[in-house]
C-alpha atoms as a PDB file:
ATOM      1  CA  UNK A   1      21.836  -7.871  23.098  1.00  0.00           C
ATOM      2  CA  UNK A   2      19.718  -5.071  21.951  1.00  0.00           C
ATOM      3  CA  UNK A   3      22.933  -3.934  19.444  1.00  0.00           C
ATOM      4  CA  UNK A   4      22.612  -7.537  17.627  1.00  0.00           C
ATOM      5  CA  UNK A   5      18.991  -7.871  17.356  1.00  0.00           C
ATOM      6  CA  UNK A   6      18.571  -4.034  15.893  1.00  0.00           C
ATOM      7  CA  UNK A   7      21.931  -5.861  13.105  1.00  0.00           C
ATOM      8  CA  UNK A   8      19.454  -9.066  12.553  1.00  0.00           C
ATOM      9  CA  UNK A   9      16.677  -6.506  11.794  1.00  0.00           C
ATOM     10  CA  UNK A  10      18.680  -4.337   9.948  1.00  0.00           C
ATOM     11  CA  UNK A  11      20.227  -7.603   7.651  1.00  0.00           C
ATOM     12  CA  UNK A  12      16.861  -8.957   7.069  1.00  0.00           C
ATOM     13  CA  UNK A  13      15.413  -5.438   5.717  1.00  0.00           C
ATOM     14  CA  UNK A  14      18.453  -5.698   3.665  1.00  0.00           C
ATOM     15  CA  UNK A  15      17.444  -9.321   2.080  1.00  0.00           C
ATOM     16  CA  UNK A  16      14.257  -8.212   1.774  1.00  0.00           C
ATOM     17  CA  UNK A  17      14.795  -5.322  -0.342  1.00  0.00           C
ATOM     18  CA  UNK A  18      17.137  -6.570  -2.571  1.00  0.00           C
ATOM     19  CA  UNK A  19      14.315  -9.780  -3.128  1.00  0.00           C
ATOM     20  CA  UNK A  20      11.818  -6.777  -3.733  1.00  0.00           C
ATOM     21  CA  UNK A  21      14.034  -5.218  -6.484  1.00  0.00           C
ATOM     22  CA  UNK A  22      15.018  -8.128  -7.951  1.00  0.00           C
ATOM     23  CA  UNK A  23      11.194  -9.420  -8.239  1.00  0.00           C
ATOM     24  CA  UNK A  24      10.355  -5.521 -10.158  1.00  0.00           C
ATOM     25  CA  UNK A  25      13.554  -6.439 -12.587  1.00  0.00           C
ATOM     26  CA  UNK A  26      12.209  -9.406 -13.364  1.00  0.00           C
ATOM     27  CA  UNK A  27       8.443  -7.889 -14.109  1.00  0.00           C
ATOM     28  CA  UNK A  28      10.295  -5.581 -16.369  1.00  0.00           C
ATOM     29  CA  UNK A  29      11.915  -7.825 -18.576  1.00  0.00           C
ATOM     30  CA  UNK A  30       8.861 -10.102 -18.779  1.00  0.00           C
ATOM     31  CA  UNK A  31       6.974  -7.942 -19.989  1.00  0.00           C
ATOM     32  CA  UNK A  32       9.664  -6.078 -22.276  1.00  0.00           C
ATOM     33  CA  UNK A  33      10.161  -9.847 -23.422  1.00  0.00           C
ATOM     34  CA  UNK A  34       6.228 -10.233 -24.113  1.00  0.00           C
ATOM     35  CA  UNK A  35       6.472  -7.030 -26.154  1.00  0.00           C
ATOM     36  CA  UNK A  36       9.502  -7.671 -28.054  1.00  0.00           C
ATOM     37  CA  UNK A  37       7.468 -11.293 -29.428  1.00  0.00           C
ATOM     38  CA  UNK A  38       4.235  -9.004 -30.465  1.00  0.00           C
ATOM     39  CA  UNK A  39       4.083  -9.712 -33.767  1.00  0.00           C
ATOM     40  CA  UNK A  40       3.614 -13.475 -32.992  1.00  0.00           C
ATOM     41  CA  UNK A  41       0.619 -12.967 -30.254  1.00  0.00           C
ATOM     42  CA  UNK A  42      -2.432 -14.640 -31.448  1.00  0.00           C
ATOM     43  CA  UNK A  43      -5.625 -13.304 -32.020  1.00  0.00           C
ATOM     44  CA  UNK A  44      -8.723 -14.250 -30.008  1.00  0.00           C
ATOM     45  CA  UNK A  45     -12.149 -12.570 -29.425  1.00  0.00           C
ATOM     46  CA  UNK A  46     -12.737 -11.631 -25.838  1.00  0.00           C
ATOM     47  CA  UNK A  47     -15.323 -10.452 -24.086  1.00  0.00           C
ATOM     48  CA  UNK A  48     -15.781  -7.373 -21.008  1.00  0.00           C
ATOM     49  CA  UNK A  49     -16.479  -8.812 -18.177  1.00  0.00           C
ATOM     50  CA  UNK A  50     -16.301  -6.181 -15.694  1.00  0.00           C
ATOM     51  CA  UNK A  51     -15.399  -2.251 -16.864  1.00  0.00           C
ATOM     52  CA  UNK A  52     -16.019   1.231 -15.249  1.00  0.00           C
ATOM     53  CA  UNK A  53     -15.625   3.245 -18.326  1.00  0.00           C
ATOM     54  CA  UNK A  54     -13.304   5.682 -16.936  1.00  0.00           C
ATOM     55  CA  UNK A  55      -9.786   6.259 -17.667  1.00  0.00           C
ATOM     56  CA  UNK A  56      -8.175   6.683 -13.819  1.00  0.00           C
ATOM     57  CA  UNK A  57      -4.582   7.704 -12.649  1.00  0.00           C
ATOM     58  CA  UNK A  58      -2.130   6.404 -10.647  1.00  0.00           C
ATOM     59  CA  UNK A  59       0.764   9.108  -9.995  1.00  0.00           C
ATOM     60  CA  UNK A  60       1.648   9.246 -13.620  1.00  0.00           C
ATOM     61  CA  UNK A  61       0.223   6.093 -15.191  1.00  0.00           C
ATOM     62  CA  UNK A  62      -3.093   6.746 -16.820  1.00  0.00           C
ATOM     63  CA  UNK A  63      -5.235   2.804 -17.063  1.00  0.00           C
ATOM     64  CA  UNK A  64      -8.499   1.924 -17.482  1.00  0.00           C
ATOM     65  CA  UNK A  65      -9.872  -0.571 -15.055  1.00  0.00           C
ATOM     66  CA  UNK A  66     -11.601  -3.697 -17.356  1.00  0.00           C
ATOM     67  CA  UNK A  67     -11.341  -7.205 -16.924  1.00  0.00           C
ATOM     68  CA  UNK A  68     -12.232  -9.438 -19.985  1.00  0.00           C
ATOM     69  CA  UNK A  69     -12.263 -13.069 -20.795  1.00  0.00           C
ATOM     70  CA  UNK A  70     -10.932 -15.066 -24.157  1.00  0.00           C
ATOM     71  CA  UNK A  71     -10.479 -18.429 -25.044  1.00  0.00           C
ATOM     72  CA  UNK A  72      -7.902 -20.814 -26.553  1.00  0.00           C
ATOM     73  CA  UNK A  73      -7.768 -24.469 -26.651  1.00  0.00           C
ATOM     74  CA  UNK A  74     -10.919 -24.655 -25.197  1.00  0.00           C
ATOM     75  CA  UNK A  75      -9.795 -23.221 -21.746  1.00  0.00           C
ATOM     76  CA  UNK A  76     -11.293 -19.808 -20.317  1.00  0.00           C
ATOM     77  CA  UNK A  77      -8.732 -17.390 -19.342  1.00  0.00           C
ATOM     78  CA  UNK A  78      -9.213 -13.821 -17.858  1.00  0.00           C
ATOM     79  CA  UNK A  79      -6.607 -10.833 -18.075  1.00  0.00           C
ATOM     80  CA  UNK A  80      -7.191  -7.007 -16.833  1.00  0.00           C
ATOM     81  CA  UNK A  81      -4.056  -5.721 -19.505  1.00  0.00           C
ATOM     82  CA  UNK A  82      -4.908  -3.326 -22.121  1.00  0.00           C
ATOM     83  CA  UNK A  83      -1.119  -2.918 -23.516  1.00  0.00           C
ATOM     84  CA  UNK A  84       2.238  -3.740 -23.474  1.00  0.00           C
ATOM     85  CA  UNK A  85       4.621  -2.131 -20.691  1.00  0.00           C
ATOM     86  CA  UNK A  86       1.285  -1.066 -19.064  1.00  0.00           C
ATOM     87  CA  UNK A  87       3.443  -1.137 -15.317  1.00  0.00           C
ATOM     88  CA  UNK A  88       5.903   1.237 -16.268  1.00  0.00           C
ATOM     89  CA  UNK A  89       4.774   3.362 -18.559  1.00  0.00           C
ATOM     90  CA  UNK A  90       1.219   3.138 -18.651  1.00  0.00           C
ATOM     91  CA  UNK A  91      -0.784   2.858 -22.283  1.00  0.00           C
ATOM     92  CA  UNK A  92      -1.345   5.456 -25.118  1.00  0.00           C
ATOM     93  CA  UNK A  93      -3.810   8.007 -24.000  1.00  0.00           C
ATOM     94  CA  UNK A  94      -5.812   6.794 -27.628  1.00  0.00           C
ATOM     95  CA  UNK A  95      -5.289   3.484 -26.829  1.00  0.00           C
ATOM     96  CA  UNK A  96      -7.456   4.059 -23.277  1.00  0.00           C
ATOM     97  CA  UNK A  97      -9.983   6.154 -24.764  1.00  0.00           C
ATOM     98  CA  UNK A  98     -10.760   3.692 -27.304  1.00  0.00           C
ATOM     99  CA  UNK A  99     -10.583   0.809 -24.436  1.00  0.00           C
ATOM    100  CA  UNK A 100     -12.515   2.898 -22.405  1.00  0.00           C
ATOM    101  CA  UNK A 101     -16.116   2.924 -24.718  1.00  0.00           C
ATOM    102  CA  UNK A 102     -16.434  -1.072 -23.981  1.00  0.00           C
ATOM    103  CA  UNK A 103     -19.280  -1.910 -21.891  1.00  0.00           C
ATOM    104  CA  UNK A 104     -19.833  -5.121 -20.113  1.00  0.00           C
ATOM    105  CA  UNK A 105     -20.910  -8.061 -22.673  1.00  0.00           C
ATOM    106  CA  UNK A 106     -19.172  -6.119 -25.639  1.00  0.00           C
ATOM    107  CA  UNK A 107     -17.122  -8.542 -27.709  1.00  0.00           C
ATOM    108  CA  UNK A 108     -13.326  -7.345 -29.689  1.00  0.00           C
ATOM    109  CA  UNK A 109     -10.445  -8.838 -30.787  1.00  0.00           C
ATOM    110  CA  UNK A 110      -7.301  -9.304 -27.775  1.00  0.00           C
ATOM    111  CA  UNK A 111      -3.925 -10.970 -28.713  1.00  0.00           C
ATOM    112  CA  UNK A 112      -2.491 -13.864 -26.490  1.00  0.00           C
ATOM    113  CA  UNK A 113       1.281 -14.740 -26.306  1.00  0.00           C
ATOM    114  CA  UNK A 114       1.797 -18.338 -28.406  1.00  0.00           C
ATOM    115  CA  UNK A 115       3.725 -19.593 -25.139  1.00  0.00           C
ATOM    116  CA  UNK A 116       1.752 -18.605 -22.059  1.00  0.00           C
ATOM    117  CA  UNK A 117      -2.164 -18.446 -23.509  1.00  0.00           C
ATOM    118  CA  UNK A 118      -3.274 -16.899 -19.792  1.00  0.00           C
ATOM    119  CA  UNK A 119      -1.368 -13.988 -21.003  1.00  0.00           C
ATOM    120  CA  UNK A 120      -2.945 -11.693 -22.803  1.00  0.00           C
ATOM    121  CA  UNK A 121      -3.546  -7.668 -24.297  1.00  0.00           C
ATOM    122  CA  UNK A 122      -6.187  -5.369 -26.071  1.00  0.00           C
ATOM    123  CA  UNK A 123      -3.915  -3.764 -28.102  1.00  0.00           C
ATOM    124  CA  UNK A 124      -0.654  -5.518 -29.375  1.00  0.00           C
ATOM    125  CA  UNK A 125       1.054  -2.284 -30.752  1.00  0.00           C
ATOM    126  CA  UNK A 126       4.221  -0.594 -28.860  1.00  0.00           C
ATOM    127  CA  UNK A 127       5.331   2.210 -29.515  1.00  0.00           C
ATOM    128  CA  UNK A 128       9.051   3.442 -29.968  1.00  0.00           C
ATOM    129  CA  UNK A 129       9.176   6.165 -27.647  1.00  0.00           C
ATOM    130  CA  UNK A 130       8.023   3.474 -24.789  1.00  0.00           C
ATOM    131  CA  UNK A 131      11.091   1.111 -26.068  1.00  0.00           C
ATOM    132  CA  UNK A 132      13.801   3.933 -26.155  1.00  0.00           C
ATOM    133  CA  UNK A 133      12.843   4.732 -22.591  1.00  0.00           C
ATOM    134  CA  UNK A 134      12.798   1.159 -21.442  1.00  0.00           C
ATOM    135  CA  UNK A 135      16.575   0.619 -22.749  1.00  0.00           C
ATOM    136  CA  UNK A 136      17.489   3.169 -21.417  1.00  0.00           C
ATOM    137  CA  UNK A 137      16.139   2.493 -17.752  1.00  0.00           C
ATOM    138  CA  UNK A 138      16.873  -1.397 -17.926  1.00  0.00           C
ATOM    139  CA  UNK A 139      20.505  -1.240 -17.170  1.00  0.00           C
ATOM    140  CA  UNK A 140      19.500   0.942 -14.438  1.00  0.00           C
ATOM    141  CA  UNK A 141      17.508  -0.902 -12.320  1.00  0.00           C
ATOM    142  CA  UNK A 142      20.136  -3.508 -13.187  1.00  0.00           C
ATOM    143  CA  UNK A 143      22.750  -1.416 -11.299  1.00  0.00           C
ATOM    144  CA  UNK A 144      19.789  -1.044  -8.584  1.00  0.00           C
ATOM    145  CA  UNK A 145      19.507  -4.907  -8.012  1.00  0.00           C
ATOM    146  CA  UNK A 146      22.988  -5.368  -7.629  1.00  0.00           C
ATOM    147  CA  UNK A 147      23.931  -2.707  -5.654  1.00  0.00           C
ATOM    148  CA  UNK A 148      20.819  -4.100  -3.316  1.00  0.00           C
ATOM    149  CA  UNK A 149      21.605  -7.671  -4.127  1.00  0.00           C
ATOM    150  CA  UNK A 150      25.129  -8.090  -3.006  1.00  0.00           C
ATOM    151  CA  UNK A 151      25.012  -6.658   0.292  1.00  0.00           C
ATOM    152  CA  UNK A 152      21.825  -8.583   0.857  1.00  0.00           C
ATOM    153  CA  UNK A 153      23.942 -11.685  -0.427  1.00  0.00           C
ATOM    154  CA  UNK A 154      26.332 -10.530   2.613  1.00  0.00           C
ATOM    155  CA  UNK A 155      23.857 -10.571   5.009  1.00  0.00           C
ATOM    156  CA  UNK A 156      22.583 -13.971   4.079  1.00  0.00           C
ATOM    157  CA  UNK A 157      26.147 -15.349   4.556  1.00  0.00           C
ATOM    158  CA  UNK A 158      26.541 -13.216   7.799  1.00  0.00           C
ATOM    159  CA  UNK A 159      23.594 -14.408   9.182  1.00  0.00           C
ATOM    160  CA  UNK A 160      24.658 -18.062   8.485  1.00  0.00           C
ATOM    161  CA  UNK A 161      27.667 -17.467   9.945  1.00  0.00           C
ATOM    162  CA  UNK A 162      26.312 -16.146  12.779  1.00  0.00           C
ATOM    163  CA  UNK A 163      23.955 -19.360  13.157  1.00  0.00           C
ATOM    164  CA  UNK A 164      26.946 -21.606  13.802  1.00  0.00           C
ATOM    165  CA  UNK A 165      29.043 -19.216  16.265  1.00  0.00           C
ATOM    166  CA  UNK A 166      25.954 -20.142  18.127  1.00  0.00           C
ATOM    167  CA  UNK A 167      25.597 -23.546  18.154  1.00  0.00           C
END
């Protein structure tokens, strides 16, 4: 008994990584899909709401923590994003610095994507060293999901197989 519950356990850590790497993926590419529309992201004025003025790391990802708020069609929308492919690669260290001088109230110019208006950035530039090293790691974690999706797939079917043996 003990033998089947630690394989239920084991097949459900399985699903739930491979729905963990899949969910990353799929941040990736939005965002690398965000990026790769730049040029079309309109501009809006925004305004800081909230800001500590300090540019911060996490591991190896410099950010500045600020939350502003812009404006389009007449509905309020907040973002925290200074920059494209912020998650993986963090912004320019310029890019921060500049970012970072805003105080709360202080009013400048943030670009929101045409097609989803509650999405939104400081500064619409990428740059190519940040693209290179995306296409490069994109078919990677690619490989990743689907080594972690298909046994999770498995397990799913297992586990439903399992389901009627018992009934």
């Amino acid at each position: 008994m003990l033998k089947k519950l630690l394989q239920v356990v084991w097949k459900i850590f399985w699903v739930n990584v491979s729905l963990v790497v899949i969910y990353i993926n799929l941040v990736l590419l939005t965002d690398a899909l965000m990026a790769l529309t730049n040029p079309f992201w309109i501009p809006v004025r925004a305004r800081v709401v909230s800001t500590d003025g300090v540019i911060s790391r996490a591991r190896y990802r410099p950010y500045v923590n600020i939350t502003y708020e812009y404006y389009s069609g007449g509905k309020r929308y907040i973002s925290d994003k200074v920059c494209f492919l912020e998650l993986p690669f963090g912004c320019l260290q310029e890019q921060l610095e500049e970012v970072a001088k805003y105080d709360v109230g202080d009013s400048f110019g943030s670009y929101h994507s045409p097609f989803f208006p509650q999405s939104a950035v400081i500064i619409r530039k990428t740059e190519s060293n940040q693209w290179l090293a995306f296409i490069i790691s994109l078919p990677i974690t690619w490989i990743g999901s689907l080594i972690a999706f298909l046994p999770g797939w498995n397990i799913v079917k297992n586990i439903k197989l399992i389901k009627k043996e018992n009934k």
